[in-house]
N, C-alpha and C. Protein backbone atom coordinates (compact mmCIF):
# COMPACT_ATOMS: atom_id res chain seq x y z
N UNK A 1 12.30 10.09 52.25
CA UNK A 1 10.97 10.33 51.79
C UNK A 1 10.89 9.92 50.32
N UNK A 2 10.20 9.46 49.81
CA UNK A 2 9.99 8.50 48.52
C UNK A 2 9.59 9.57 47.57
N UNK A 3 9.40 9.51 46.83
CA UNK A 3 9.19 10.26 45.00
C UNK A 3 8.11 9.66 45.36
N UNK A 4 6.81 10.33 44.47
CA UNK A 4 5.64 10.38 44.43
C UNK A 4 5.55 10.59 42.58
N UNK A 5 5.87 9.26 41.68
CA UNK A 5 6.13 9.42 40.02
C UNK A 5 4.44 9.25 39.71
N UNK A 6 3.56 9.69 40.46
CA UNK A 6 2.07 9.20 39.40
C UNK A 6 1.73 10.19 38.93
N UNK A 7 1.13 10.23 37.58
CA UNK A 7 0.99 11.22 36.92
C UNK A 7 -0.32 12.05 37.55
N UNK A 8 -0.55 13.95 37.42
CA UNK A 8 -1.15 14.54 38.14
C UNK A 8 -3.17 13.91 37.08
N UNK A 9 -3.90 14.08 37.65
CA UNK A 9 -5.18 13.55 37.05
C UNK A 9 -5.39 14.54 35.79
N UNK A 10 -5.99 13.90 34.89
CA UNK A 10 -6.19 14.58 33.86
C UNK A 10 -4.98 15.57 33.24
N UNK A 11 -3.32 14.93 33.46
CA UNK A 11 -2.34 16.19 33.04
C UNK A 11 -1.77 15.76 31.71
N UNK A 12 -2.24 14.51 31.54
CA UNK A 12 -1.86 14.26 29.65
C UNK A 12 -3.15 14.94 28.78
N UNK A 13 -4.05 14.70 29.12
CA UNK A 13 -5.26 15.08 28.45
C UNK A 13 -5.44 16.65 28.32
N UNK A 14 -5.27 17.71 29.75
CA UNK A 14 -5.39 18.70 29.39
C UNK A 14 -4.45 19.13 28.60
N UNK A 15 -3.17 18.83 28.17
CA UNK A 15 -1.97 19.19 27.52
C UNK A 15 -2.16 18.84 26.29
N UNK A 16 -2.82 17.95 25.97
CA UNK A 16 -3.38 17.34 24.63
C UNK A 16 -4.24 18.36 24.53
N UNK A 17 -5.48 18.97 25.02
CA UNK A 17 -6.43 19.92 24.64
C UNK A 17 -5.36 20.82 24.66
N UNK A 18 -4.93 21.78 25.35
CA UNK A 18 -4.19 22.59 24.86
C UNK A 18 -3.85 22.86 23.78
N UNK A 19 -2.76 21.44 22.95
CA UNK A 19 -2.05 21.71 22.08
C UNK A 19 -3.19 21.33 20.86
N UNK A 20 -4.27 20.83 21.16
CA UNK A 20 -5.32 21.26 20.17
C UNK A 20 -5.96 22.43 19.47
N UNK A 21 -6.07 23.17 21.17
CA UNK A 21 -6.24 24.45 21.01
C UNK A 21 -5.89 25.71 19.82
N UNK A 22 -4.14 25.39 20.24
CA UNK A 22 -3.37 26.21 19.63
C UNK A 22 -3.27 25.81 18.27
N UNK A 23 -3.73 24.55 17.69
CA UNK A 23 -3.70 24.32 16.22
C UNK A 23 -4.89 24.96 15.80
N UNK A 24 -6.05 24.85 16.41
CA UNK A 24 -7.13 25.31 15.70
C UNK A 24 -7.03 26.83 15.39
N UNK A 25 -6.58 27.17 16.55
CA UNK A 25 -6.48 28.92 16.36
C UNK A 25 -5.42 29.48 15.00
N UNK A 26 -4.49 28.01 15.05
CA UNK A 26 -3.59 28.50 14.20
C UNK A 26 -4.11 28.62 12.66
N UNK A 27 -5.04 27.48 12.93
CA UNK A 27 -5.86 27.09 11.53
C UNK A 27 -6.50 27.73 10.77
N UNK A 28 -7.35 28.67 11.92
CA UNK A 28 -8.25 29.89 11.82
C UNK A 28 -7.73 30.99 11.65
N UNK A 29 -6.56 31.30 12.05
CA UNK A 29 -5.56 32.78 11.16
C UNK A 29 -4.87 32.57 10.16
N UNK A 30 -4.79 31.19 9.56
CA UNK A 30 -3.61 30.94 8.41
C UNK A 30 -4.66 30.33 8.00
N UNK A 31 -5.27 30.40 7.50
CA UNK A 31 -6.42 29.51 6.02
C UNK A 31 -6.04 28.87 4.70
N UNK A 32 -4.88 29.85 4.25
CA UNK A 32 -4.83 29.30 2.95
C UNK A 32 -3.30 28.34 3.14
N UNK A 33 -2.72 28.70 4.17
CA UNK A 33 -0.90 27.79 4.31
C UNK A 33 -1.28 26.82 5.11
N UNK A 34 -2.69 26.45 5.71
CA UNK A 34 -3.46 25.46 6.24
C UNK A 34 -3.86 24.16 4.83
N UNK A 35 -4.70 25.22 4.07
CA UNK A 35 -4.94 24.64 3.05
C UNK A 35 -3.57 23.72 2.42
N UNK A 36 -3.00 24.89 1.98
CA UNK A 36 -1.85 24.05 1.35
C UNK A 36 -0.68 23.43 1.89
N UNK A 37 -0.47 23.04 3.30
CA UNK A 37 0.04 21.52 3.82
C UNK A 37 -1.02 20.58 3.44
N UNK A 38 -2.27 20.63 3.55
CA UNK A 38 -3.16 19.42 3.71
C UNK A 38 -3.00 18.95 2.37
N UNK A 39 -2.87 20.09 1.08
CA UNK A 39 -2.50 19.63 -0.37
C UNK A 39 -1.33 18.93 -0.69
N UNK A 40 -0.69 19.48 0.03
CA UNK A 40 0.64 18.99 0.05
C UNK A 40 1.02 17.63 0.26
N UNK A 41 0.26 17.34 1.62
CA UNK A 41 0.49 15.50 2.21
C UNK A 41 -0.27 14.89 1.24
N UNK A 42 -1.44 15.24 0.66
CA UNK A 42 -2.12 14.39 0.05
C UNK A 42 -2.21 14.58 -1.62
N UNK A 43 -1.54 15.28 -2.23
CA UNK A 43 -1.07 14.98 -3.24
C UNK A 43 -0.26 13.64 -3.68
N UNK A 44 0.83 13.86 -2.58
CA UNK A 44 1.79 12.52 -3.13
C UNK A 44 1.13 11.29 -2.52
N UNK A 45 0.48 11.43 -1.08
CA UNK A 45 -0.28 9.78 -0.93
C UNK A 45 -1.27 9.43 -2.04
N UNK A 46 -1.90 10.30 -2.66
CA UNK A 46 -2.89 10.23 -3.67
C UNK A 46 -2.30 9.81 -4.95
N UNK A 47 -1.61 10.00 -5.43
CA UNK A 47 -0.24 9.70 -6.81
C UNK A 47 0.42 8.31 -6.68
N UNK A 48 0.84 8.04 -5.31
CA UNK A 48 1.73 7.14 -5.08
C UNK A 48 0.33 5.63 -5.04
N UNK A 49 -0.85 6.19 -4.60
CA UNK A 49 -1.67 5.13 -4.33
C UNK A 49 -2.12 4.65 -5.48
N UNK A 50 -2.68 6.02 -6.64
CA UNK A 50 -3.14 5.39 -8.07
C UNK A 50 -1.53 4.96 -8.74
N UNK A 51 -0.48 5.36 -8.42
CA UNK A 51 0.61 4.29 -9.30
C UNK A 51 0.48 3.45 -8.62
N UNK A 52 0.54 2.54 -7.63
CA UNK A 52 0.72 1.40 -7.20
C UNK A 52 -0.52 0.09 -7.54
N UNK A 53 -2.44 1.06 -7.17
CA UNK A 53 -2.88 0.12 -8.19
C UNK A 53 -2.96 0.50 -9.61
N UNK A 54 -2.15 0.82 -10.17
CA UNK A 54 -2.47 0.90 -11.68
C UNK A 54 -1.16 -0.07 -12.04
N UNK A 55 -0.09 -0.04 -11.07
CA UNK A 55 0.95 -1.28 -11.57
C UNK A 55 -0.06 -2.80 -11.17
N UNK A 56 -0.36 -2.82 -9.96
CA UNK A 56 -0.44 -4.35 -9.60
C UNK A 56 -1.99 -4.74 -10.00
N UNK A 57 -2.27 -3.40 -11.37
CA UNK A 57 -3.84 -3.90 -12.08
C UNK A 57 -3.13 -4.51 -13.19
N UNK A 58 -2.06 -3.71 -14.00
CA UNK A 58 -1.42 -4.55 -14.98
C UNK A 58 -0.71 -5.90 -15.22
N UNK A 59 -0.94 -6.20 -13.23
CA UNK A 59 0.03 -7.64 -13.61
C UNK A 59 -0.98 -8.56 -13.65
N UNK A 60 -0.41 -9.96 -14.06
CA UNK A 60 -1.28 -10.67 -14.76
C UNK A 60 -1.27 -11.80 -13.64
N UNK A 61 -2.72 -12.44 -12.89
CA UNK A 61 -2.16 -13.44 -12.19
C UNK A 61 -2.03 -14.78 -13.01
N UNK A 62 -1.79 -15.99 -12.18
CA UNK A 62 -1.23 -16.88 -12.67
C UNK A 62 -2.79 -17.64 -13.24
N UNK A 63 -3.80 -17.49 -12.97
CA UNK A 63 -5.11 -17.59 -13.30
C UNK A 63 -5.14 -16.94 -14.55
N UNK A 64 -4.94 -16.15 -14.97
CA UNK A 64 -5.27 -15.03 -16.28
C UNK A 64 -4.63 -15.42 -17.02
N UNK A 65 -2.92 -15.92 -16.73
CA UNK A 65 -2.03 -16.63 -17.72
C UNK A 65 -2.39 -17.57 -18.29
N UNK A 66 -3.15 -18.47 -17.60
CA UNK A 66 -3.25 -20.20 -17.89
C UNK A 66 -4.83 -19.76 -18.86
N UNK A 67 -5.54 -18.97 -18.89
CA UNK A 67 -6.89 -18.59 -19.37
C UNK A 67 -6.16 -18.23 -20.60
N UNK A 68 -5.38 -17.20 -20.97
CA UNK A 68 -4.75 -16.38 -21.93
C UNK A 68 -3.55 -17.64 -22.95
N UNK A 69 -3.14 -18.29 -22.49
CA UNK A 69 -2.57 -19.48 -23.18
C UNK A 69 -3.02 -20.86 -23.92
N UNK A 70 -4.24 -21.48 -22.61
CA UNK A 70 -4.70 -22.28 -23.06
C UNK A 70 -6.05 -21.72 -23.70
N UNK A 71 -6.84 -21.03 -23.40
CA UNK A 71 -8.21 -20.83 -23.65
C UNK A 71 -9.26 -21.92 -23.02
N UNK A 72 -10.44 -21.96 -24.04
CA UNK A 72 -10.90 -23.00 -23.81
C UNK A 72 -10.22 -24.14 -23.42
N UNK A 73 -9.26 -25.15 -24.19
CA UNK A 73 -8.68 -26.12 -23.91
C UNK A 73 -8.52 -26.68 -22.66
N UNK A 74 -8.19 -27.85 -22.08
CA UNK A 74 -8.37 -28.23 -20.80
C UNK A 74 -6.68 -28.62 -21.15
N UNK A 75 -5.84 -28.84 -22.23
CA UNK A 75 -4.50 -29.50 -21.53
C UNK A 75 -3.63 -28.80 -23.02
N UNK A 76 -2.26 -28.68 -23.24
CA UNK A 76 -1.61 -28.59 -23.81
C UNK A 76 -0.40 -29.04 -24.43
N UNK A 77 -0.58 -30.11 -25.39
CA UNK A 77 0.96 -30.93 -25.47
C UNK A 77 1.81 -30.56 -26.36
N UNK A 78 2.86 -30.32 -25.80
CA UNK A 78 3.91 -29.70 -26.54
C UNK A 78 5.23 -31.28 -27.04
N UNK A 79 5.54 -30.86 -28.01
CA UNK A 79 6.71 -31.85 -28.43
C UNK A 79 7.75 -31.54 -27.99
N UNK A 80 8.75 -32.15 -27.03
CA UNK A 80 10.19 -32.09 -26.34
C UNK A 80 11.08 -32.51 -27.42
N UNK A 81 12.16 -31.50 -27.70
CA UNK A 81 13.37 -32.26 -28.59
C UNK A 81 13.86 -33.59 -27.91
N UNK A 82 14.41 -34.10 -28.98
CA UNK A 82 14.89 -35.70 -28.65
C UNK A 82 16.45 -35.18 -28.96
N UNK A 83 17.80 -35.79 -28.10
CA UNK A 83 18.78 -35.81 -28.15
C UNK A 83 19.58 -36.17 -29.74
N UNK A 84 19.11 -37.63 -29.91
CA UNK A 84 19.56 -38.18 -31.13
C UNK A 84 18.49 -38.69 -32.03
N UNK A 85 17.45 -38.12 -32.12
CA UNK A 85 16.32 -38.45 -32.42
C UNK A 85 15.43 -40.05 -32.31
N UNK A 86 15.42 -40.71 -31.03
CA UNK A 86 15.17 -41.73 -30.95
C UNK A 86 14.65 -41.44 -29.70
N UNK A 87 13.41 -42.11 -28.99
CA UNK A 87 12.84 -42.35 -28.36
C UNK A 87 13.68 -42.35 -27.14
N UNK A 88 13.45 -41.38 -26.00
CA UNK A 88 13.84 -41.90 -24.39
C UNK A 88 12.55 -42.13 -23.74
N UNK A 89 13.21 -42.96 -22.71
CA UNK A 89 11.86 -43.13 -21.95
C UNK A 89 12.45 -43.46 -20.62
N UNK A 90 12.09 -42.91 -19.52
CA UNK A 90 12.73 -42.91 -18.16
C UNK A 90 12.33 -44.37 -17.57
N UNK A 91 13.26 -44.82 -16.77
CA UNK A 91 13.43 -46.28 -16.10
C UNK A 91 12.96 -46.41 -15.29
């Protein structure tokens, strides 16, 4: 005779309400140690989120660099040392 593995109708869902159940009730006799897990998780996601954009506001992109160096200007020529002071020029 074969196993019969299908799940019974509606037996994940009522088990899910259930264990809903029992949080809310729990929620509703503990108020303030309710309160303070929810402070708890979201303190440090809240901290960790303003350090992260307050680092990657301080960095500078590569747009801001080239604005902050050249300025106005459209090009920048810089003088390269010369070896023996005489002219190279590639072949």
């Amino acid at each position: 005779m074969p196993l019969d593995l299908t799940p019974a109708p509606g037996g994940r869902r009522s088990s899910f309400r259930v264990a809903l159940r029992m949080a809310r009730r729990d929620i509703r006799r503990h108020r303030r140690r309710s309160f303070l897990i929810v402070l708890l998780i979201m303190l440090p996601v809240a901290g960790m989120t303003g350090a992260a954009t307050l680092y990657q506001s301080s960095l500078r992109t590569p747009e801001e660099i080239v604005r902050y160096e050249l300025g106005n200007a459209q090009a920048r020529f810089v003088a390269l040392p010369v070896v023996n002071g005489k002219s190279l020029q590639d072949r």
